[in-house]
Protein backbone atom coordinates (compact mmCIF):
# COMPACT_ATOMS: atom_id res chain seq x y z
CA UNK A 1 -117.52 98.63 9.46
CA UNK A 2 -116.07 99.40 6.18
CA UNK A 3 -115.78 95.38 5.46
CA UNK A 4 -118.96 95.48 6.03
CA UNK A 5 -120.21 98.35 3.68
CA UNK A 6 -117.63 96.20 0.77
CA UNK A 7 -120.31 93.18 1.31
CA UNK A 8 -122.17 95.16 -1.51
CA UNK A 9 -119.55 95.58 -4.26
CA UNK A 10 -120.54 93.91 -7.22
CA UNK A 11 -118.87 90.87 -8.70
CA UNK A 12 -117.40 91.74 -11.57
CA UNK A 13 -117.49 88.70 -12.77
CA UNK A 14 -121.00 89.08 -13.82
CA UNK A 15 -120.50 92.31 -15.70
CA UNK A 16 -120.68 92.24 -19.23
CA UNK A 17 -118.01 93.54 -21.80
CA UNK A 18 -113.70 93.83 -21.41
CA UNK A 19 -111.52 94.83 -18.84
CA UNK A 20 -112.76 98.54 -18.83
CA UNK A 21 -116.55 97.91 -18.56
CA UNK A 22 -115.75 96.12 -15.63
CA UNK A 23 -113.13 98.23 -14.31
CA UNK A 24 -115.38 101.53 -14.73
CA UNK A 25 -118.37 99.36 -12.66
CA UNK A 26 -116.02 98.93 -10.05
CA UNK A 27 -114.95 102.47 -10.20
CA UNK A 28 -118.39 104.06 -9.92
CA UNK A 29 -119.17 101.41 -6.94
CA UNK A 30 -116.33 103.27 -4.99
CA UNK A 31 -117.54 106.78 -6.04
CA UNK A 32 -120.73 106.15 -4.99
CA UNK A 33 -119.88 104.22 -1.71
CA UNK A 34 -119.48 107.68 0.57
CA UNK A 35 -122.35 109.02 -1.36
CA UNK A 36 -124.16 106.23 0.49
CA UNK A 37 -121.75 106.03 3.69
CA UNK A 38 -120.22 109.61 4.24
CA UNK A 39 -118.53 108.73 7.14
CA UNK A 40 -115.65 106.79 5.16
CA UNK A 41 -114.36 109.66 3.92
CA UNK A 42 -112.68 109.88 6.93
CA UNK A 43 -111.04 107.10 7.06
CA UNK A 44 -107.62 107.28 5.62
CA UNK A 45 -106.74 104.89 2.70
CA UNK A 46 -103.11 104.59 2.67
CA UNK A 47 -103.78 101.17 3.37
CA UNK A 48 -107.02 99.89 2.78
CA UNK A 49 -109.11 97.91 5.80
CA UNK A 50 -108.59 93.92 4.76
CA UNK A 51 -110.85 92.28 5.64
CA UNK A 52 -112.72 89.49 4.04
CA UNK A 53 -115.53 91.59 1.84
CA UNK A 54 -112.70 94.05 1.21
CA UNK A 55 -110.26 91.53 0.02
CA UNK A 56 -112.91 89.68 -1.91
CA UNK A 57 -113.99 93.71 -3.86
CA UNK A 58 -109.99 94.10 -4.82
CA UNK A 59 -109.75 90.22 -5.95
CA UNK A 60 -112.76 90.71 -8.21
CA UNK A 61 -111.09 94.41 -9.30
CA UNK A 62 -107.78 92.47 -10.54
CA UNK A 63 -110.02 89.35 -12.13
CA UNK A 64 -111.36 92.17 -14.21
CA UNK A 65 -108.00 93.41 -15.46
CA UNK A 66 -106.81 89.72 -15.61
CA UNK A 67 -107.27 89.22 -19.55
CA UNK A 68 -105.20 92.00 -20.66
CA UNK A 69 -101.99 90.78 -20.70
CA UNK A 70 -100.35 92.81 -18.51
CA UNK A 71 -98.43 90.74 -15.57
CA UNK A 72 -99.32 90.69 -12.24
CA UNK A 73 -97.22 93.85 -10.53
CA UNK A 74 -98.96 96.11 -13.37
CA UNK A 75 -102.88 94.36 -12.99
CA UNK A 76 -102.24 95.46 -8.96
CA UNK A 77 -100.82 99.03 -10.20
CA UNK A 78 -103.63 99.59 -12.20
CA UNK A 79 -106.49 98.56 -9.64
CA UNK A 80 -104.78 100.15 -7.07
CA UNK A 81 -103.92 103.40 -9.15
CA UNK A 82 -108.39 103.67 -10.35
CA UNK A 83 -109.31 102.91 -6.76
CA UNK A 84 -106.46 105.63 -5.55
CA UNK A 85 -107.99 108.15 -8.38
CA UNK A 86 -111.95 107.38 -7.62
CA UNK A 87 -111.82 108.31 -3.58
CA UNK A 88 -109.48 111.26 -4.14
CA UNK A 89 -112.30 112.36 -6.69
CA UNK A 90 -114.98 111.40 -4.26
CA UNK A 91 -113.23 113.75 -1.21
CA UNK A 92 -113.30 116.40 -4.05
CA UNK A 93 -117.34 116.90 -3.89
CA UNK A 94 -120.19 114.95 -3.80
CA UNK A 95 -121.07 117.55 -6.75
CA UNK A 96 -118.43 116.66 -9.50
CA UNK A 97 -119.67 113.86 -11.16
CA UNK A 98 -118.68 115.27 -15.05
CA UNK A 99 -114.86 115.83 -13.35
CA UNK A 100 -115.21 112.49 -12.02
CA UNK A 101 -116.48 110.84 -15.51
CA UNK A 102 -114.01 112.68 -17.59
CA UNK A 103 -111.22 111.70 -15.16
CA UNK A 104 -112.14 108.03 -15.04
CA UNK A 105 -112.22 108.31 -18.93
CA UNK A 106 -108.37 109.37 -18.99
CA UNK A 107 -107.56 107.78 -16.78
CA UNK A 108 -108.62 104.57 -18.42
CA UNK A 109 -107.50 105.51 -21.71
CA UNK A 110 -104.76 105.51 -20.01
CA UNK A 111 -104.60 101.55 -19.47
CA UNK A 112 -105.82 100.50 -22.62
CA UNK A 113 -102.82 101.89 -24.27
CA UNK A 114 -100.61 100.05 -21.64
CA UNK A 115 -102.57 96.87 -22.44
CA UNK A 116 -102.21 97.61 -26.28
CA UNK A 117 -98.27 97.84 -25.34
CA UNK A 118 -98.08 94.26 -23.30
């Protein structure tokens, strides 16, 4: 089931702008997904369900982050460490969008100054 509800991630691909335009479009897909499907929050996401429209969401995620410089071990870190960040934030509260924002805005901050280091 949750492959299925991944068939409607966005390809990131088409998204206009760097790295962080289309990692925050990616990010805000995921908070919004149990908006949409609440029953995923309980599902637990130590390891993510892989299957094909799954797979094809996190290959789209690191295509985003591919430009940057940064080598392969640290485009998976990052992906993995937004996508980590965005559900916790989404079991938080359905309510907490300006935590959410201003997280997702530190958190990316974060990156840029590791891809301004590589």
């Amino acid at each position: 089931m949750v492959d299925l509800v991944n068939a409607g991630s966005p390809d990131l691909d088409q998204v206009e702008g760097d790295w962080r335009a289309r990692l925050e479009v990616a990010a805000r897909e995921e908070y919004e997904l149990p908006h949409r499907h609440p029953w995923v929050l309980g599902i637990p996401w130590t390891r993510g369900p892989l299957g094909p429209h799954s797979l094809t969401a996190f290959e789209s995620a690191l295509r985003a982050v591919a430009g940057t410089g940064l080598d392969d071990a640290h485009r998976v870190q990052v992906v993995t460490a937004v996508m980590r960040y965005v559900r916790g934030a989404a079991r938080e509260s359905a309510d907490a969008r300006s935590s959410f924002e201003c997280g997702l805005a530190r958190l990316l901050d974060g990156v840029a100054r590791l891809v301004e280091r590589s």
